[in-house]
PDB file of N, CA and C in Angstrom:
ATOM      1  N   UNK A   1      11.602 -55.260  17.438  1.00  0.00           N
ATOM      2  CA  UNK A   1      11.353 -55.099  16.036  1.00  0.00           C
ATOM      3  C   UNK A   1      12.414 -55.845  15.242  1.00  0.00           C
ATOM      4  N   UNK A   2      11.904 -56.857  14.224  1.00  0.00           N
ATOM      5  CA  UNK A   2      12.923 -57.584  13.741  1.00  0.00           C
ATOM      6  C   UNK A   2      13.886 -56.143  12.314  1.00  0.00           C
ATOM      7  N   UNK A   3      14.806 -56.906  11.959  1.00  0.00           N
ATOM      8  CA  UNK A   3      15.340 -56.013  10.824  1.00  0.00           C
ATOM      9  C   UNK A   3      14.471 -55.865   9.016  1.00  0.00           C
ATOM     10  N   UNK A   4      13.872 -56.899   9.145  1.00  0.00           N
ATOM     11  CA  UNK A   4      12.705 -56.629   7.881  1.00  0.00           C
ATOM     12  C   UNK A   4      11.769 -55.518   8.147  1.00  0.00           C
ATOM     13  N   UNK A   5      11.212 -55.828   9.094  1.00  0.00           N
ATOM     14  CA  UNK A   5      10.208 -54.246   9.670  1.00  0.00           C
ATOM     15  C   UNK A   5      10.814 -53.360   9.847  1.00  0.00           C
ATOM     16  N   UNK A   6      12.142 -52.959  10.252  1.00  0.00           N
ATOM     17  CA  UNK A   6      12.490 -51.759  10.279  1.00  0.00           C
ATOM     18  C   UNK A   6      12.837 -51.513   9.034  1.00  0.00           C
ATOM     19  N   UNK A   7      13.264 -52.186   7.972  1.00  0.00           N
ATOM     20  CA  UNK A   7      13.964 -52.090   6.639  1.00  0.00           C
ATOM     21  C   UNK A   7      12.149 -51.449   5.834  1.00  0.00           C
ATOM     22  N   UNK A   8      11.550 -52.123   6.365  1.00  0.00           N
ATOM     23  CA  UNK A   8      10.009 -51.745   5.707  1.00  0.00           C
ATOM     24  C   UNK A   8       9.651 -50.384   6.115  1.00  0.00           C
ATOM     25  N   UNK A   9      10.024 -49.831   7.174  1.00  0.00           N
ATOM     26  CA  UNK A   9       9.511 -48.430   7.761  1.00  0.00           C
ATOM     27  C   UNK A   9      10.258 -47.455   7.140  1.00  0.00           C
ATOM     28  N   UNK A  10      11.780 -47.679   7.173  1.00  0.00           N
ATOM     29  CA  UNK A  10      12.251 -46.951   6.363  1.00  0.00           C
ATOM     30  C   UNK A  10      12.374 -46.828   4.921  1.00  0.00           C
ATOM     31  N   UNK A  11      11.668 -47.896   4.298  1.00  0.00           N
ATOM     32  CA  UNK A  11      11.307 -47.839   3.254  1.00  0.00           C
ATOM     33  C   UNK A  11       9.916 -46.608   2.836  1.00  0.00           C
ATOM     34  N   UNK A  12       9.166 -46.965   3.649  1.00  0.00           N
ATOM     35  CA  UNK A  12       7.982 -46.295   3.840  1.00  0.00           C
ATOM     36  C   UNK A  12       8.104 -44.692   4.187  1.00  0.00           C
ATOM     37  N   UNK A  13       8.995 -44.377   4.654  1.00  0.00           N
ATOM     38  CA  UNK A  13       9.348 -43.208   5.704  1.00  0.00           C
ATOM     39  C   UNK A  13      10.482 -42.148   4.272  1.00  0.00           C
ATOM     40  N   UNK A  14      11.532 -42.905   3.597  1.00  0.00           N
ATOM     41  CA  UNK A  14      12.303 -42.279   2.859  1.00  0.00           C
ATOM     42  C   UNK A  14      11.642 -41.602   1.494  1.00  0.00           C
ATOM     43  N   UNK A  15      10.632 -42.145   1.165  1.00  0.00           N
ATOM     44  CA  UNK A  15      10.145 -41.049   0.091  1.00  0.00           C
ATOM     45  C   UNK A  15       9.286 -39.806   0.340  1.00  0.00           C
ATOM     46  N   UNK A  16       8.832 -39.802   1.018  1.00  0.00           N
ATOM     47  CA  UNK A  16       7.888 -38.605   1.467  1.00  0.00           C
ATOM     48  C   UNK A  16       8.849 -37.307   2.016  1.00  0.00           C
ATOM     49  N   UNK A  17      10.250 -38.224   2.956  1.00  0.00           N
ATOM     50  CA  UNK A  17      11.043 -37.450   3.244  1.00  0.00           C
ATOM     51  C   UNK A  17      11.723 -36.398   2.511  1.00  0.00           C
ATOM     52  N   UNK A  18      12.312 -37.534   1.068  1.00  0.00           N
ATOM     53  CA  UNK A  18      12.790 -37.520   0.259  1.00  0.00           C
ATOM     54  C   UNK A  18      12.093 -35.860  -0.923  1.00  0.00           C
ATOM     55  N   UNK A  19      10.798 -36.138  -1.074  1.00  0.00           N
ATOM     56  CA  UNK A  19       9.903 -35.693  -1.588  1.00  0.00           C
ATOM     57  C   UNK A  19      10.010 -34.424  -0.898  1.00  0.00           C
ATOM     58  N   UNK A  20       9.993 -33.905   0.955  1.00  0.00           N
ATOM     59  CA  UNK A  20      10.171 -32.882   1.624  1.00  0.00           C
ATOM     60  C   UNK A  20      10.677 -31.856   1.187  1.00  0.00           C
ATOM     61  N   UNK A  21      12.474 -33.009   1.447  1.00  0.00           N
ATOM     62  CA  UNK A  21      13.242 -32.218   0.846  1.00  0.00           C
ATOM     63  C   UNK A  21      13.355 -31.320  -0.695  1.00  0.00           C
ATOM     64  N   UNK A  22      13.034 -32.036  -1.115  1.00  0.00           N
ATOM     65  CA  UNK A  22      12.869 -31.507  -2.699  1.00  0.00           C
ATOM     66  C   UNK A  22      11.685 -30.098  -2.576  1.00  0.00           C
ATOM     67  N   UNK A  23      10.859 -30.304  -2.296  1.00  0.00           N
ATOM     68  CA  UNK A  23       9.683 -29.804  -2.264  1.00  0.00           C
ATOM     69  C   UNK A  23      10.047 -28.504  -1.411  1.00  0.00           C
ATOM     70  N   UNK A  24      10.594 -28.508  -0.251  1.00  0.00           N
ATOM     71  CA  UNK A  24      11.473 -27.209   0.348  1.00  0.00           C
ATOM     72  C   UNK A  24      12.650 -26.505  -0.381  1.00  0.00           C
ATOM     73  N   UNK A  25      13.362 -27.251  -1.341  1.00  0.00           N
ATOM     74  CA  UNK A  25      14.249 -26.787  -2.084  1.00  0.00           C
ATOM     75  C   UNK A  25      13.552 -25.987  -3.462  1.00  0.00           C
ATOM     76  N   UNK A  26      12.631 -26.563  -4.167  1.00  0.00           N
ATOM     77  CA  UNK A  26      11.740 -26.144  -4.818  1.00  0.00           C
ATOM     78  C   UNK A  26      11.050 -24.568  -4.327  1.00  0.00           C
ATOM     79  N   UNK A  27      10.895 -23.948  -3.184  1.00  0.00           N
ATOM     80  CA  UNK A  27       9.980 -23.352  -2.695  1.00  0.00           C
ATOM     81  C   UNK A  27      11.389 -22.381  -2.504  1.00  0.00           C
ATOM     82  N   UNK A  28      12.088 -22.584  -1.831  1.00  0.00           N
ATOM     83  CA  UNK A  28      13.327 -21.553  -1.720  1.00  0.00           C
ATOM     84  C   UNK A  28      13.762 -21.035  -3.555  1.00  0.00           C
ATOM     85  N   UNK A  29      13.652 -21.548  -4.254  1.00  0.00           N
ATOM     86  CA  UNK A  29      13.887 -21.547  -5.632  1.00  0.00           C
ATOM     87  C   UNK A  29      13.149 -20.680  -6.297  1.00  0.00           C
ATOM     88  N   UNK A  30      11.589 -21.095  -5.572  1.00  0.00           N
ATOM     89  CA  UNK A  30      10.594 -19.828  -6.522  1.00  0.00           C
ATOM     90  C   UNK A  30      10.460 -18.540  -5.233  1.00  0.00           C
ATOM     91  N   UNK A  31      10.986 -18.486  -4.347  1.00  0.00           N
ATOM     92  CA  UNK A  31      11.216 -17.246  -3.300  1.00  0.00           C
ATOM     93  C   UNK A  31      12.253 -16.999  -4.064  1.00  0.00           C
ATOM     94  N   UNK A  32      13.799 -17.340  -4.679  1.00  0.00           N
ATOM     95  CA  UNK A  32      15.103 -16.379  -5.074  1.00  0.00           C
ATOM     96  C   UNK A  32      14.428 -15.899  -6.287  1.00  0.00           C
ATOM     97  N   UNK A  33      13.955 -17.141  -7.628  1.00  0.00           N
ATOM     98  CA  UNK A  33      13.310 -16.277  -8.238  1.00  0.00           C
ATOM     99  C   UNK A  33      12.338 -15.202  -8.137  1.00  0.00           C
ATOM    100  N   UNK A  34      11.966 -15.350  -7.457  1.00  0.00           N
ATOM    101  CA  UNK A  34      11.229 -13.549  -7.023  1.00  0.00           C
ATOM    102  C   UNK A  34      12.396 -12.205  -7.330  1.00  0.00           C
ATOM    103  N   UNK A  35      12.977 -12.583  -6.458  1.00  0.00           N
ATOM    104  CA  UNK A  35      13.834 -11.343  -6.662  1.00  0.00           C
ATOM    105  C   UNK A  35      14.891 -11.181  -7.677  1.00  0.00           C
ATOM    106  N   UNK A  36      14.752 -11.805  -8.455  1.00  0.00           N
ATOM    107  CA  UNK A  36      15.887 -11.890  -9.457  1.00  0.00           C
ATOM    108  C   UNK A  36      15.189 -11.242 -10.383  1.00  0.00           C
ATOM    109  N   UNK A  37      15.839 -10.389 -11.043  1.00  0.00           N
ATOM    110  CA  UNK A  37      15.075  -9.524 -12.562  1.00  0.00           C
ATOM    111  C   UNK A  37      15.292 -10.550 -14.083  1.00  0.00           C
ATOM    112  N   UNK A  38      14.486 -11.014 -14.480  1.00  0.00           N
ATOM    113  CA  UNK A  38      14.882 -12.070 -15.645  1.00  0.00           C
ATOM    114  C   UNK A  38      14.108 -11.530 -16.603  1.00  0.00           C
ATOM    115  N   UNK A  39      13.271 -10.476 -16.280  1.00  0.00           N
ATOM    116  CA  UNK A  39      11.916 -10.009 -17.438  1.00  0.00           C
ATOM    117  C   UNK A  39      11.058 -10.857 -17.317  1.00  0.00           C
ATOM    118  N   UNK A  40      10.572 -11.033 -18.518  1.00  0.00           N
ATOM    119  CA  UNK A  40       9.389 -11.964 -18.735  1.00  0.00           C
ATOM    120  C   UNK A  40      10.132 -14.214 -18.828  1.00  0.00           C
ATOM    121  N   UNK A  41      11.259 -13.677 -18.275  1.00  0.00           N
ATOM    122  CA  UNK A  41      11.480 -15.376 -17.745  1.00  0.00           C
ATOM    123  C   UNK A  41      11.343 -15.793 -16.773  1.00  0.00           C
ATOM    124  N   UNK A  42      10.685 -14.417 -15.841  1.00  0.00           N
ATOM    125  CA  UNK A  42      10.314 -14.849 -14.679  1.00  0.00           C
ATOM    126  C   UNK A  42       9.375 -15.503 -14.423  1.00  0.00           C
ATOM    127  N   UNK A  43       8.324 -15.566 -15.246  1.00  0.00           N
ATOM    128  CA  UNK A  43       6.946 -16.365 -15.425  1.00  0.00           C
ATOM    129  C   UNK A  43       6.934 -17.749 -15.840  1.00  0.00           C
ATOM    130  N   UNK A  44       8.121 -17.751 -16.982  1.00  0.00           N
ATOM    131  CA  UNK A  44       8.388 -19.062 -17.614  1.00  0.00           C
ATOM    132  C   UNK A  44       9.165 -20.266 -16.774  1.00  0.00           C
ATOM    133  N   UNK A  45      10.375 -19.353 -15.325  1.00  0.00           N
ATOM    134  CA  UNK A  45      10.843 -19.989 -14.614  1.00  0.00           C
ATOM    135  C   UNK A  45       9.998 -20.173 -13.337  1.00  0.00           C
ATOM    136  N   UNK A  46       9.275 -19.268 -13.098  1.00  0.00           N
ATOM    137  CA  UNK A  46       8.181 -19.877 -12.194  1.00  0.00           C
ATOM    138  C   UNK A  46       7.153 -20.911 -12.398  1.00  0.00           C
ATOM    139  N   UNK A  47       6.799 -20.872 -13.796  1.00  0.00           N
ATOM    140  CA  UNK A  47       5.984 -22.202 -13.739  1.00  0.00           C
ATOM    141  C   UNK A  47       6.205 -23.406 -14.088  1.00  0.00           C
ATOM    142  N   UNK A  48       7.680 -23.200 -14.393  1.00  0.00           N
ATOM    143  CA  UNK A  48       8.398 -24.900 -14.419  1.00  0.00           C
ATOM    144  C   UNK A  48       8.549 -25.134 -13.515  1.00  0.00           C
ATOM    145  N   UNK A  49       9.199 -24.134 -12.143  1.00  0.00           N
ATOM    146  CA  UNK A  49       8.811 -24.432 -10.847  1.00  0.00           C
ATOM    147  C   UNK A  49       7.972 -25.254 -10.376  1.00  0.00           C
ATOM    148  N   UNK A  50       6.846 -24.770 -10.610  1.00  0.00           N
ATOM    149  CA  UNK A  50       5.626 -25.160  -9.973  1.00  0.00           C
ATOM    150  C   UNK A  50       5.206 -26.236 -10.762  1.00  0.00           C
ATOM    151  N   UNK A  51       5.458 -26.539 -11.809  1.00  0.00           N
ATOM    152  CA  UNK A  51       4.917 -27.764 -12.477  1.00  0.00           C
ATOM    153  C   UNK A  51       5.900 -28.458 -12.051  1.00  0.00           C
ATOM    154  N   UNK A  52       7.000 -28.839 -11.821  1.00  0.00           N
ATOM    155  CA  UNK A  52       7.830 -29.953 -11.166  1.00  0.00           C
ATOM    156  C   UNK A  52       7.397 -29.996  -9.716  1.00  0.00           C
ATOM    157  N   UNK A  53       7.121 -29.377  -8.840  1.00  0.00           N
ATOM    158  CA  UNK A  53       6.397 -29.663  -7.539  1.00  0.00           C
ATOM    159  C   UNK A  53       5.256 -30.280  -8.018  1.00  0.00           C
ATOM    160  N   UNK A  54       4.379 -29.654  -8.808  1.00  0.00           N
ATOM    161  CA  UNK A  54       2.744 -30.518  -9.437  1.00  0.00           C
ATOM    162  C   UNK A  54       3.393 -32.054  -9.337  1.00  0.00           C
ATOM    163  N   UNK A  55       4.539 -32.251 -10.136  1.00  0.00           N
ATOM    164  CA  UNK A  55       4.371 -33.623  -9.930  1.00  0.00           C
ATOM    165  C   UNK A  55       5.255 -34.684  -9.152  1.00  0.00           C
ATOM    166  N   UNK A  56       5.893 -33.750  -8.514  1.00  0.00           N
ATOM    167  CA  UNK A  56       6.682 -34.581  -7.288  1.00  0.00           C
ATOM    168  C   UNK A  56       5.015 -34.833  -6.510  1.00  0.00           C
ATOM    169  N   UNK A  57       4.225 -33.731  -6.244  1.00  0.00           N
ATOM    170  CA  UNK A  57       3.101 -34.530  -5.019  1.00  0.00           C
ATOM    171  C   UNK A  57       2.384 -35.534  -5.705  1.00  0.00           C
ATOM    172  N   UNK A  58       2.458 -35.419  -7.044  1.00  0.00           N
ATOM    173  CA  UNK A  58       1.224 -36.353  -7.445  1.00  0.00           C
ATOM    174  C   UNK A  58       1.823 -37.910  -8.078  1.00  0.00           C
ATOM    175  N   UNK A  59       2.883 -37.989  -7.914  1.00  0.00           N
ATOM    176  CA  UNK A  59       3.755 -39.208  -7.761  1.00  0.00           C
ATOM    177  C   UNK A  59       4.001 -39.737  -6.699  1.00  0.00           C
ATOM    178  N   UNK A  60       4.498 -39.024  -5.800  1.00  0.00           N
ATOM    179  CA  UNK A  60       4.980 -39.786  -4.404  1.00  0.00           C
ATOM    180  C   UNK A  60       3.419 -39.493  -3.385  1.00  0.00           C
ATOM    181  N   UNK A  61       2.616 -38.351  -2.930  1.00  0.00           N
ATOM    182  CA  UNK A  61       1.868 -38.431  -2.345  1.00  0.00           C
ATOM    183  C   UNK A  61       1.051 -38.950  -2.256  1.00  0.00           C
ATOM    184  N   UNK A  62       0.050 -38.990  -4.218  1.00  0.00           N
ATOM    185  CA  UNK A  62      -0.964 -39.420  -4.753  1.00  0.00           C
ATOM    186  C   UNK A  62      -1.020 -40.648  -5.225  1.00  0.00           C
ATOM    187  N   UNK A  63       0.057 -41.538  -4.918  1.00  0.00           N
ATOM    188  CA  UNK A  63       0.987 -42.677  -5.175  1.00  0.00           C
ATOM    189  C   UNK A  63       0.449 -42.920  -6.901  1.00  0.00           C
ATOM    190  N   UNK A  64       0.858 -41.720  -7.778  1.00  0.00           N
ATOM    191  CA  UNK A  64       0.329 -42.215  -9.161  1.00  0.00           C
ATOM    192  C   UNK A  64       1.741 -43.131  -9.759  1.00  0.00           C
ATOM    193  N   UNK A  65       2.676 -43.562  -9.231  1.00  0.00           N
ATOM    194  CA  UNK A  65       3.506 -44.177 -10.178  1.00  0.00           C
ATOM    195  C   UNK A  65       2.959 -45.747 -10.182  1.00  0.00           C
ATOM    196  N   UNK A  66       2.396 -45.623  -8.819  1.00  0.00           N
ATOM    197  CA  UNK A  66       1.766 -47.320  -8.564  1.00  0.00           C
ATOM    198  C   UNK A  66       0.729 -47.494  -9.259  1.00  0.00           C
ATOM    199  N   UNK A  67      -0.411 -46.377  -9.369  1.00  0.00           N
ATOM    200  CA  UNK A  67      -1.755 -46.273  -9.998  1.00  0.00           C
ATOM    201  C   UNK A  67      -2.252 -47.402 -11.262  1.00  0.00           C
ATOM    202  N   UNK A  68      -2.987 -47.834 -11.257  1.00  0.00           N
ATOM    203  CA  UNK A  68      -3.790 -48.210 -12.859  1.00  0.00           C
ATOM    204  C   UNK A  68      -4.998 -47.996 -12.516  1.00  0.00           C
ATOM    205  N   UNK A  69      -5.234 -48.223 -14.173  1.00  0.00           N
ATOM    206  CA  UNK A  69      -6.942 -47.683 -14.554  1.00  0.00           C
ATOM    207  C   UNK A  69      -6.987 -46.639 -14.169  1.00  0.00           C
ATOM    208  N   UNK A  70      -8.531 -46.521 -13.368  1.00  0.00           N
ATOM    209  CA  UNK A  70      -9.170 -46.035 -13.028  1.00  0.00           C
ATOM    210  C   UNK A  70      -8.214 -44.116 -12.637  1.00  0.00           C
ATOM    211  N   UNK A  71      -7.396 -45.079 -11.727  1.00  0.00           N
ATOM    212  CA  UNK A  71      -6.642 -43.831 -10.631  1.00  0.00           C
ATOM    213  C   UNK A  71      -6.029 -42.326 -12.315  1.00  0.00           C
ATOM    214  N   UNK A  72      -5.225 -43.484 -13.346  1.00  0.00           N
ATOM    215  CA  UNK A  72      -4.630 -42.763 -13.825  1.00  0.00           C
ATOM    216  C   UNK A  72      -5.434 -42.139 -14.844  1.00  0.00           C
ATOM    217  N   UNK A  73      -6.480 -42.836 -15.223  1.00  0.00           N
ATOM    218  CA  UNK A  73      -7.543 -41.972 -15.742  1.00  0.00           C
ATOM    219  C   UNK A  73      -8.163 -41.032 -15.135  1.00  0.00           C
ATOM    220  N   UNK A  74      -8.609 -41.387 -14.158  1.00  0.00           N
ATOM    221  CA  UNK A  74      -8.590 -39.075 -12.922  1.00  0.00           C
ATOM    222  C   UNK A  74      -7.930 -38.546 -13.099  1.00  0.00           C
ATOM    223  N   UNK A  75      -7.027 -38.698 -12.694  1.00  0.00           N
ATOM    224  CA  UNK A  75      -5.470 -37.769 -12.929  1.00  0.00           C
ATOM    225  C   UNK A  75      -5.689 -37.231 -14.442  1.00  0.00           C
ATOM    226  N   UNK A  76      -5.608 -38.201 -15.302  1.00  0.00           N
ATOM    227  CA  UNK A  76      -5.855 -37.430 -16.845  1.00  0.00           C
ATOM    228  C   UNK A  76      -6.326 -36.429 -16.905  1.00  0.00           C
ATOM    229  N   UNK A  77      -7.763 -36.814 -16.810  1.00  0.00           N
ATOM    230  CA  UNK A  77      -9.173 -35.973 -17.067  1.00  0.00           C
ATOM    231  C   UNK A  77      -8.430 -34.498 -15.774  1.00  0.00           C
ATOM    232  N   UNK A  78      -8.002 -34.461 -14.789  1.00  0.00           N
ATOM    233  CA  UNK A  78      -7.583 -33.173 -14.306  1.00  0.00           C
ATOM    234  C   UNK A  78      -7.022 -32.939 -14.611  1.00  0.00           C
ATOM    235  N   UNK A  79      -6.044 -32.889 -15.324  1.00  0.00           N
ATOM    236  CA  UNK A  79      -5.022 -32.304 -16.443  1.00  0.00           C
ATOM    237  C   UNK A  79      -5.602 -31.905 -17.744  1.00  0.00           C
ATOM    238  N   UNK A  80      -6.191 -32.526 -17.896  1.00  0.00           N
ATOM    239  CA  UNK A  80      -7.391 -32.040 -19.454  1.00  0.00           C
ATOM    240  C   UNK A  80      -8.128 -30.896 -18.844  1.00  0.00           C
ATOM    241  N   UNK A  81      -8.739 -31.611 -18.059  1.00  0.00           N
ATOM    242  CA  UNK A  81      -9.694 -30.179 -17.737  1.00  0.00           C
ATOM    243  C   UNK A  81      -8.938 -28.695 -17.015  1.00  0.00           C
ATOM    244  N   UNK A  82      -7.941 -28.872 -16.440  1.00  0.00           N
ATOM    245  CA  UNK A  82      -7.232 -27.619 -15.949  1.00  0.00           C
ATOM    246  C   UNK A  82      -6.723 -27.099 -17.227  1.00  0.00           C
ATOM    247  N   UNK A  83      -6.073 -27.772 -18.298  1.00  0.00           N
ATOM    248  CA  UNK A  83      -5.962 -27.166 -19.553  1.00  0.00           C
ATOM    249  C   UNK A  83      -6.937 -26.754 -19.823  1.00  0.00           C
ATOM    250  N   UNK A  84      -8.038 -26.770 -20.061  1.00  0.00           N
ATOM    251  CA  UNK A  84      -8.723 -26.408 -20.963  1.00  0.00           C
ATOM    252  C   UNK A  84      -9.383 -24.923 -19.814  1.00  0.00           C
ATOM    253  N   UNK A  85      -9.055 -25.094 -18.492  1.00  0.00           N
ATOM    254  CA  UNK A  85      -9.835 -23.905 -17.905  1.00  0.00           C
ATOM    255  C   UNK A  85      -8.912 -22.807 -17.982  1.00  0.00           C
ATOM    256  N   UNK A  86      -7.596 -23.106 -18.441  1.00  0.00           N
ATOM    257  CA  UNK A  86      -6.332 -22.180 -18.436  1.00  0.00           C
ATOM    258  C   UNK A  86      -6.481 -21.633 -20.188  1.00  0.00           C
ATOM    259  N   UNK A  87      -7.351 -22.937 -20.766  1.00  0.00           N
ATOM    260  CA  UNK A  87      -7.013 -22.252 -22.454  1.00  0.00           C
ATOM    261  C   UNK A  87      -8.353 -20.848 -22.261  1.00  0.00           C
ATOM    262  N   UNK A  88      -9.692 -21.555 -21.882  1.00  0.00           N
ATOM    263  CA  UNK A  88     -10.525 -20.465 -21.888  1.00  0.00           C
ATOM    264  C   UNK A  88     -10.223 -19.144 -21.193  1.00  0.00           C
ATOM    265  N   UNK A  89      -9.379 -18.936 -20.403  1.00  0.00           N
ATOM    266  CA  UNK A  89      -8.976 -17.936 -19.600  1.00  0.00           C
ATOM    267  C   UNK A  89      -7.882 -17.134 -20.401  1.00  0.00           C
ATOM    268  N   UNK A  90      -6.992 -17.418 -20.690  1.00  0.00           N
ATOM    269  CA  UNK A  90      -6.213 -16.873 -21.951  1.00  0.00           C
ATOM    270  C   UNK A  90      -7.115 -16.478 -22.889  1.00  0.00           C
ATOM    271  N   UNK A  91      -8.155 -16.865 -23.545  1.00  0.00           N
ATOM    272  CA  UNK A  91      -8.678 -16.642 -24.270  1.00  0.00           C
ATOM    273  C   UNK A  91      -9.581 -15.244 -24.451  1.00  0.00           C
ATOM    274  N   UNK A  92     -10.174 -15.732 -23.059  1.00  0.00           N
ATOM    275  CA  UNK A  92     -10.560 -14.234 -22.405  1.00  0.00           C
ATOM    276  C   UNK A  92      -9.839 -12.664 -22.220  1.00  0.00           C
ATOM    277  N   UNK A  93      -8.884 -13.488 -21.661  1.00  0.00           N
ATOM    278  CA  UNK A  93      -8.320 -12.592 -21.516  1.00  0.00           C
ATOM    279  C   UNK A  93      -7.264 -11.502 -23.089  1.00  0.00           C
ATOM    280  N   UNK A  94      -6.896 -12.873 -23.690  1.00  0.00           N
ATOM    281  CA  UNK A  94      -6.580 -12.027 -25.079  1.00  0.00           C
ATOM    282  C   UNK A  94      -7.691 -10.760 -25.804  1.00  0.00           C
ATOM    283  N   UNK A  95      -8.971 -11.668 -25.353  1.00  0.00           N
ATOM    284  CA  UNK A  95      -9.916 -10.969 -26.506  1.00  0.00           C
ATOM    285  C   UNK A  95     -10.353  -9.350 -25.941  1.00  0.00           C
ATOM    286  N   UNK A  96      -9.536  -9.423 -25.070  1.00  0.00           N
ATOM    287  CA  UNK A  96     -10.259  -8.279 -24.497  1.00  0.00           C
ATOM    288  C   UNK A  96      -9.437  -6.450 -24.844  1.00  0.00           C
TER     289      UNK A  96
END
């Protein structure tokens, strides 16, 4: 194997890794928050949680940083539409 191909594999190989790690550190983060008493910041720190994992996968996995057109217009429209299934659900749920 010359040194360009290996320089290419590990190119290939370090973000996903990279991404792992994070993504396991992330997950230990919303397990401590569990047990931590914060009140009602527990909800607010859990879903920044989880929205920074949302987009570590959908950057490095879903390769959206490379994306055009088409790709980043899906991605949109699922973000529109999960808003809007999260607004009707609140909604519901207020009115009740």
């Amino acid at each position: 194997m010359t040194r360009d191909e290996m320089r290419q594999i590990r190119h290939l190989v370090r973000q996903p890794f990279l991404a792992l790690i994070a993504l396991t550190v992330f997950l230990g983060g919303t397990i401590a928050i569990a047990y931590v008493h914060l009140g009602p910041m527990n909800v607010v720190v859990s879903l920044v949680i989880a929205a920074i994992k949302v987009a570590i996968i959908a950057v490095i996995f879903m390769e959206l940083r490379h994306a055009r057109g088409i790709q980043l217009l899906a991605a949109g429209v699922g973000v529109f539409w999960l808003m809007f299934l999260f607004l009707l659900s609140f909604a519901d749920y207020l009115s009740r």
